[in-house]
C-alpha atoms as a PDB file:
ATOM      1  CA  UNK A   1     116.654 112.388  69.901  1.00  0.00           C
ATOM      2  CA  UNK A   2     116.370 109.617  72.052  1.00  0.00           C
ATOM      3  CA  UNK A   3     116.425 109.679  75.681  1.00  0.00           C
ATOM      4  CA  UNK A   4     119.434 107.740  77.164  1.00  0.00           C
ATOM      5  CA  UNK A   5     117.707 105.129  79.320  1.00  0.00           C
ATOM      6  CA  UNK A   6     119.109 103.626  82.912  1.00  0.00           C
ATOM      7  CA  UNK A   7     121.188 100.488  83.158  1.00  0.00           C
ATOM      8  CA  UNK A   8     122.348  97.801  86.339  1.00  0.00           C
ATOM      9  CA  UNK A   9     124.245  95.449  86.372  1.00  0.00           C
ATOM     10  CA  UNK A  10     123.381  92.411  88.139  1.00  0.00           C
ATOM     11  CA  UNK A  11     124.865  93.657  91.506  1.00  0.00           C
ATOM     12  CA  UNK A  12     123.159  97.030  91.210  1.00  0.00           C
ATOM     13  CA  UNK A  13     119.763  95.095  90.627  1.00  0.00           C
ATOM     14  CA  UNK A  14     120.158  93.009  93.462  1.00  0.00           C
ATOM     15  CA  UNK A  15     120.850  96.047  96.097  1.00  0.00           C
ATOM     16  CA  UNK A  16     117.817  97.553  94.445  1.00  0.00           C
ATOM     17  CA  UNK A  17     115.527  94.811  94.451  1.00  0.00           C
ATOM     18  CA  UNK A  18     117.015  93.142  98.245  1.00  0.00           C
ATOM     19  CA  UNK A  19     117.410  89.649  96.478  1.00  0.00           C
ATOM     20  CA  UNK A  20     120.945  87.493  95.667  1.00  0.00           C
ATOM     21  CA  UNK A  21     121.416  86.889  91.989  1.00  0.00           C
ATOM     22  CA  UNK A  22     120.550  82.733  92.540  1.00  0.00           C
ATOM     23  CA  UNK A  23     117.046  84.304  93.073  1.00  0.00           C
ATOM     24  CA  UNK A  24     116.912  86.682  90.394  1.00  0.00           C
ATOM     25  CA  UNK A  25     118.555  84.129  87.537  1.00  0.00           C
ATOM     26  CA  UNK A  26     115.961  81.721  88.823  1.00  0.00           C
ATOM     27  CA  UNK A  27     113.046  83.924  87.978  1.00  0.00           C
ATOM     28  CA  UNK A  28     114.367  84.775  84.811  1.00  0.00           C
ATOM     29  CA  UNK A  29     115.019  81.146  83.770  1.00  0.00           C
ATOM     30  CA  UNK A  30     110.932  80.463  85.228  1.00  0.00           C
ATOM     31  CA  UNK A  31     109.921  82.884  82.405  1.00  0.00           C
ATOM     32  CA  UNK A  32     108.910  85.577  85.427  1.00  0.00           C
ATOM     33  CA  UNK A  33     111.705  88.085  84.635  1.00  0.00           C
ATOM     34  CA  UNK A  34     112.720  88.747  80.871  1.00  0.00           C
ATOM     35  CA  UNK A  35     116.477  88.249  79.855  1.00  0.00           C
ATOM     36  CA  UNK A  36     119.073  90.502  80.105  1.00  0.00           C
ATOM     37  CA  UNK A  37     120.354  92.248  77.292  1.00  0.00           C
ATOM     38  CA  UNK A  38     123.866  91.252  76.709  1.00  0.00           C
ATOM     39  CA  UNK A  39     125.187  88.332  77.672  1.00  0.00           C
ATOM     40  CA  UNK A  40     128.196  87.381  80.088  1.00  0.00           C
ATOM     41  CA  UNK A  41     129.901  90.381  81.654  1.00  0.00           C
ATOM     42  CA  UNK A  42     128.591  92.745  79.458  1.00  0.00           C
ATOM     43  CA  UNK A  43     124.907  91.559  80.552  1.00  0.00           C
ATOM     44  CA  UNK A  44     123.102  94.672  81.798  1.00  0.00           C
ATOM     45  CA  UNK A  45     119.084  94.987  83.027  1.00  0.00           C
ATOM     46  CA  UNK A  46     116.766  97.843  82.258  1.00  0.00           C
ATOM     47  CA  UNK A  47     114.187  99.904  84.285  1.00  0.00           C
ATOM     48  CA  UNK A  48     111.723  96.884  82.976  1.00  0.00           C
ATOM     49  CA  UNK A  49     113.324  94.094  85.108  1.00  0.00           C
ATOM     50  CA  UNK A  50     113.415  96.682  88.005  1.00  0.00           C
ATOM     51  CA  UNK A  51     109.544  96.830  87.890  1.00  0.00           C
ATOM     52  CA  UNK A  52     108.793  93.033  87.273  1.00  0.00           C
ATOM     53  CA  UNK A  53     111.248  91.623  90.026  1.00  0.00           C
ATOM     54  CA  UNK A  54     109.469  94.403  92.713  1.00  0.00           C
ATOM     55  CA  UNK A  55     106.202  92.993  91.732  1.00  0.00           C
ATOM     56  CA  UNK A  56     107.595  89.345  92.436  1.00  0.00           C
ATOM     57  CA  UNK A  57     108.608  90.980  95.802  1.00  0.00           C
ATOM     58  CA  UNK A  58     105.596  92.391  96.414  1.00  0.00           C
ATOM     59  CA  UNK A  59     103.433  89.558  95.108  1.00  0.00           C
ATOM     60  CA  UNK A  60     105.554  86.955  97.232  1.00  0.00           C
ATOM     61  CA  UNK A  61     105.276  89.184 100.321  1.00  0.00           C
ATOM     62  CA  UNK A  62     101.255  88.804 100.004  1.00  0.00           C
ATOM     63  CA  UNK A  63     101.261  85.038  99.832  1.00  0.00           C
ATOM     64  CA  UNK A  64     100.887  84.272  96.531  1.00  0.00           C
ATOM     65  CA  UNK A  65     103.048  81.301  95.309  1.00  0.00           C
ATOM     66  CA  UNK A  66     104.806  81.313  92.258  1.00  0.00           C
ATOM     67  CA  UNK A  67     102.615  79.386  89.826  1.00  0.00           C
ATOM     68  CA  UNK A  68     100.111  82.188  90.339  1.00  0.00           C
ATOM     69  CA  UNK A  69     102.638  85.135  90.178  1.00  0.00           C
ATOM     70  CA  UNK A  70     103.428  83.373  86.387  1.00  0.00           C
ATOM     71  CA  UNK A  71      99.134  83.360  85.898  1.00  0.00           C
ATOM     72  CA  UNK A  72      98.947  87.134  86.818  1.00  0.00           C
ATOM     73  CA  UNK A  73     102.331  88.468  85.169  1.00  0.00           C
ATOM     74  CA  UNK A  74     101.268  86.248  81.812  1.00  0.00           C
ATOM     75  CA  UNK A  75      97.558  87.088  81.649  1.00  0.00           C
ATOM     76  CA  UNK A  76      97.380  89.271  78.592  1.00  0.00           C
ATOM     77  CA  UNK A  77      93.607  89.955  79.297  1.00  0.00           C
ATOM     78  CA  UNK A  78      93.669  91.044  82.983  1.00  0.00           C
ATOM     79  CA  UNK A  79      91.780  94.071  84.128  1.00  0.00           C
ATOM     80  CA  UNK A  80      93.276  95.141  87.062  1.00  0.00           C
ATOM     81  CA  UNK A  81      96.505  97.490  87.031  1.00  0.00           C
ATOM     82  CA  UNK A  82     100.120  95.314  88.171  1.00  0.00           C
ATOM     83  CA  UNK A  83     100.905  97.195  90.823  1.00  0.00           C
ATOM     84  CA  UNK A  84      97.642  97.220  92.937  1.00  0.00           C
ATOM     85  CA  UNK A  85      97.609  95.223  96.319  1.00  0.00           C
ATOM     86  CA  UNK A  86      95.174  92.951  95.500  1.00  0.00           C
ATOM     87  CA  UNK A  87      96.203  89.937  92.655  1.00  0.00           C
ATOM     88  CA  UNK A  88      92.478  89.454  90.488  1.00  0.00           C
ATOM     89  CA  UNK A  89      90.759  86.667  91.923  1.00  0.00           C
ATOM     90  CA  UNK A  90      91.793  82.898  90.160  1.00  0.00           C
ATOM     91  CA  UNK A  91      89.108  81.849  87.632  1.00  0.00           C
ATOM     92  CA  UNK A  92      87.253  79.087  89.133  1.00  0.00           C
ATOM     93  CA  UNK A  93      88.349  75.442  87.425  1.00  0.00           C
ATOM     94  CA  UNK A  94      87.100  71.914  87.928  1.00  0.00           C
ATOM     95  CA  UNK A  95      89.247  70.531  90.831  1.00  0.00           C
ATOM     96  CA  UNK A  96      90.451  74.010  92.439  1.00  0.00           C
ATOM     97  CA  UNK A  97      90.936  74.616  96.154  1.00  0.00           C
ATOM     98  CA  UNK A  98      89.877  77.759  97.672  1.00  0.00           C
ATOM     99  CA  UNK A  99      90.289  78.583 101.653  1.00  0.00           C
ATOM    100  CA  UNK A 100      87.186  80.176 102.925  1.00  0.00           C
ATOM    101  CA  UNK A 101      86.498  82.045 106.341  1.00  0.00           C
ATOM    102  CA  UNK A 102      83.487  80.927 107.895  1.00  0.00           C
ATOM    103  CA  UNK A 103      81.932  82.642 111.040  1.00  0.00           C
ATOM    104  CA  UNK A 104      79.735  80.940 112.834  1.00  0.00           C
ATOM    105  CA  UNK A 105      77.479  83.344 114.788  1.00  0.00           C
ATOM    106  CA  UNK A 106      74.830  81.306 115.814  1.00  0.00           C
ATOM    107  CA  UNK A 107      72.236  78.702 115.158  1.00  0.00           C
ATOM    108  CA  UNK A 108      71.108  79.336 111.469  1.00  0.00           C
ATOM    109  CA  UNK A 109      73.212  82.120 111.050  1.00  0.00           C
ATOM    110  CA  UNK A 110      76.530  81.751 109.305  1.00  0.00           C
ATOM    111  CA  UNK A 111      79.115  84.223 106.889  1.00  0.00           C
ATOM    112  CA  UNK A 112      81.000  82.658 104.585  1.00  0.00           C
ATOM    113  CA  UNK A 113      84.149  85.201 103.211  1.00  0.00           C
ATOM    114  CA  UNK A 114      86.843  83.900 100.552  1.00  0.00           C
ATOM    115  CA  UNK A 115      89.371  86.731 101.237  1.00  0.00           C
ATOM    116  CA  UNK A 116      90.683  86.134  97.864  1.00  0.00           C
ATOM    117  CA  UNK A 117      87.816  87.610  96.085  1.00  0.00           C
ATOM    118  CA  UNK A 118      86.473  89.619  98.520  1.00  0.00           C
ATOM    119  CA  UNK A 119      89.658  92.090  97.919  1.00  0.00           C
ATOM    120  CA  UNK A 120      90.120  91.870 101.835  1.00  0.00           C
ATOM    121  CA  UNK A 121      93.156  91.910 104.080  1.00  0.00           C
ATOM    122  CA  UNK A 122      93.023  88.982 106.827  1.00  0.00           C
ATOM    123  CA  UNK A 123      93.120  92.284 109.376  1.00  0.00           C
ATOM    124  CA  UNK A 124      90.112  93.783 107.285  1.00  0.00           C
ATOM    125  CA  UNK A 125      88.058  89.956 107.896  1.00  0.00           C
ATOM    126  CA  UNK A 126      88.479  90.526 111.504  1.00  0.00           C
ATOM    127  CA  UNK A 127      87.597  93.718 111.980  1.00  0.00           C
ATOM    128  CA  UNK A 128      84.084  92.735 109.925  1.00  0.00           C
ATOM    129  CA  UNK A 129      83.304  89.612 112.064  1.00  0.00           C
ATOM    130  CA  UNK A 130      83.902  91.533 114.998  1.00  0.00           C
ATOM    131  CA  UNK A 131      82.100  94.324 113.922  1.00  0.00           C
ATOM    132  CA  UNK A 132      78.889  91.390 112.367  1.00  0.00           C
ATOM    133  CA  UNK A 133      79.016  90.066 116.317  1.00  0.00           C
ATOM    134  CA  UNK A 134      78.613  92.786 117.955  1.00  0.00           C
ATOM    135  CA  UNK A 135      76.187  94.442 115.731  1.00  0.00           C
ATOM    136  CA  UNK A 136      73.722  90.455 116.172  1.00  0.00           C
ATOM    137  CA  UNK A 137      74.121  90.845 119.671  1.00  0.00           C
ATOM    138  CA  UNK A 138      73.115  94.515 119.805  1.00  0.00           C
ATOM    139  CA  UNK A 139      70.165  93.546 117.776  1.00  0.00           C
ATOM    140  CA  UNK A 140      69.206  90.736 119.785  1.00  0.00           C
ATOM    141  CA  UNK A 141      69.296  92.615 123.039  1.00  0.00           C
ATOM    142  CA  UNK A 142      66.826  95.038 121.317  1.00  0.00           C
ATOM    143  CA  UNK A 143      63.934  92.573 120.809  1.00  0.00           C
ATOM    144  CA  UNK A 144      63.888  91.454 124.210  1.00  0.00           C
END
């Protein structure tokens, strides 16, 4: 027998999700959302478009604009599981901007970090410098 499965309406997926329905009908029309089924007032949405507009939330929240949210949601190929923290890291292309950290920590001797790939948290690259400083200084005060 087949098991009855859960149904919103557009109202009830808002509340769940915290977004107005302008937002939600606009992902669905960018391809990031799949239609509902029905159409009108008999339009209903499933457990599916629960899950993809929380990972829109949750991709938005982390910074990542919408052109990439499309790359990670489309790529059939991708390794990592949807719902982890961390998007993949973009595949490097001819012309592509990446923002690195760089820490200078003195003459000669520099750390270069691209968050992106490095699967760390801008509170995680701080923590390292800081901890990369004082560890050079420590050093340095040892072969005097």
């Amino acid at each position: 027998m087949k098991k009855e499965q859960k149904t919103f309406s557009l109202e009830e997926l808002c509340t769940l999700v915290e977004m107005n329905k302008r937002k939600i009908r606009f992902y669905i029309q960018k391809g990031l959302v799949d239609r509902p089924q029905g159409t009108g007032k008999g339009a209903h949405y499933t457990h599916r478009h629960l899950e993809q507009l929380l990972g829109i939330r949750k991709w938005k929240e982390a910074g990542l604009s919408l052109e990439r949210i499309q790359e990670l949601l489309g790529d059939e190929n991708k390794t990592a599981d949807s719902s982890s923290l961390i998007p993949p890291p973009r595949p490097r292309r001819p012309g592509s901007i990446e923002v690195w950290s760089h820490l200078h920590i003195e003459d000669g001797i520099e750390l270069h970090i691209e968050p992106q790939r490095s699967g760390l948290t801008p509170e995680q690259v701080r923590a390292l410098c800081k901890m990369i400083i004082e560890q050079y200084e420590k050093i340095k005060k040892e072969e005097i």
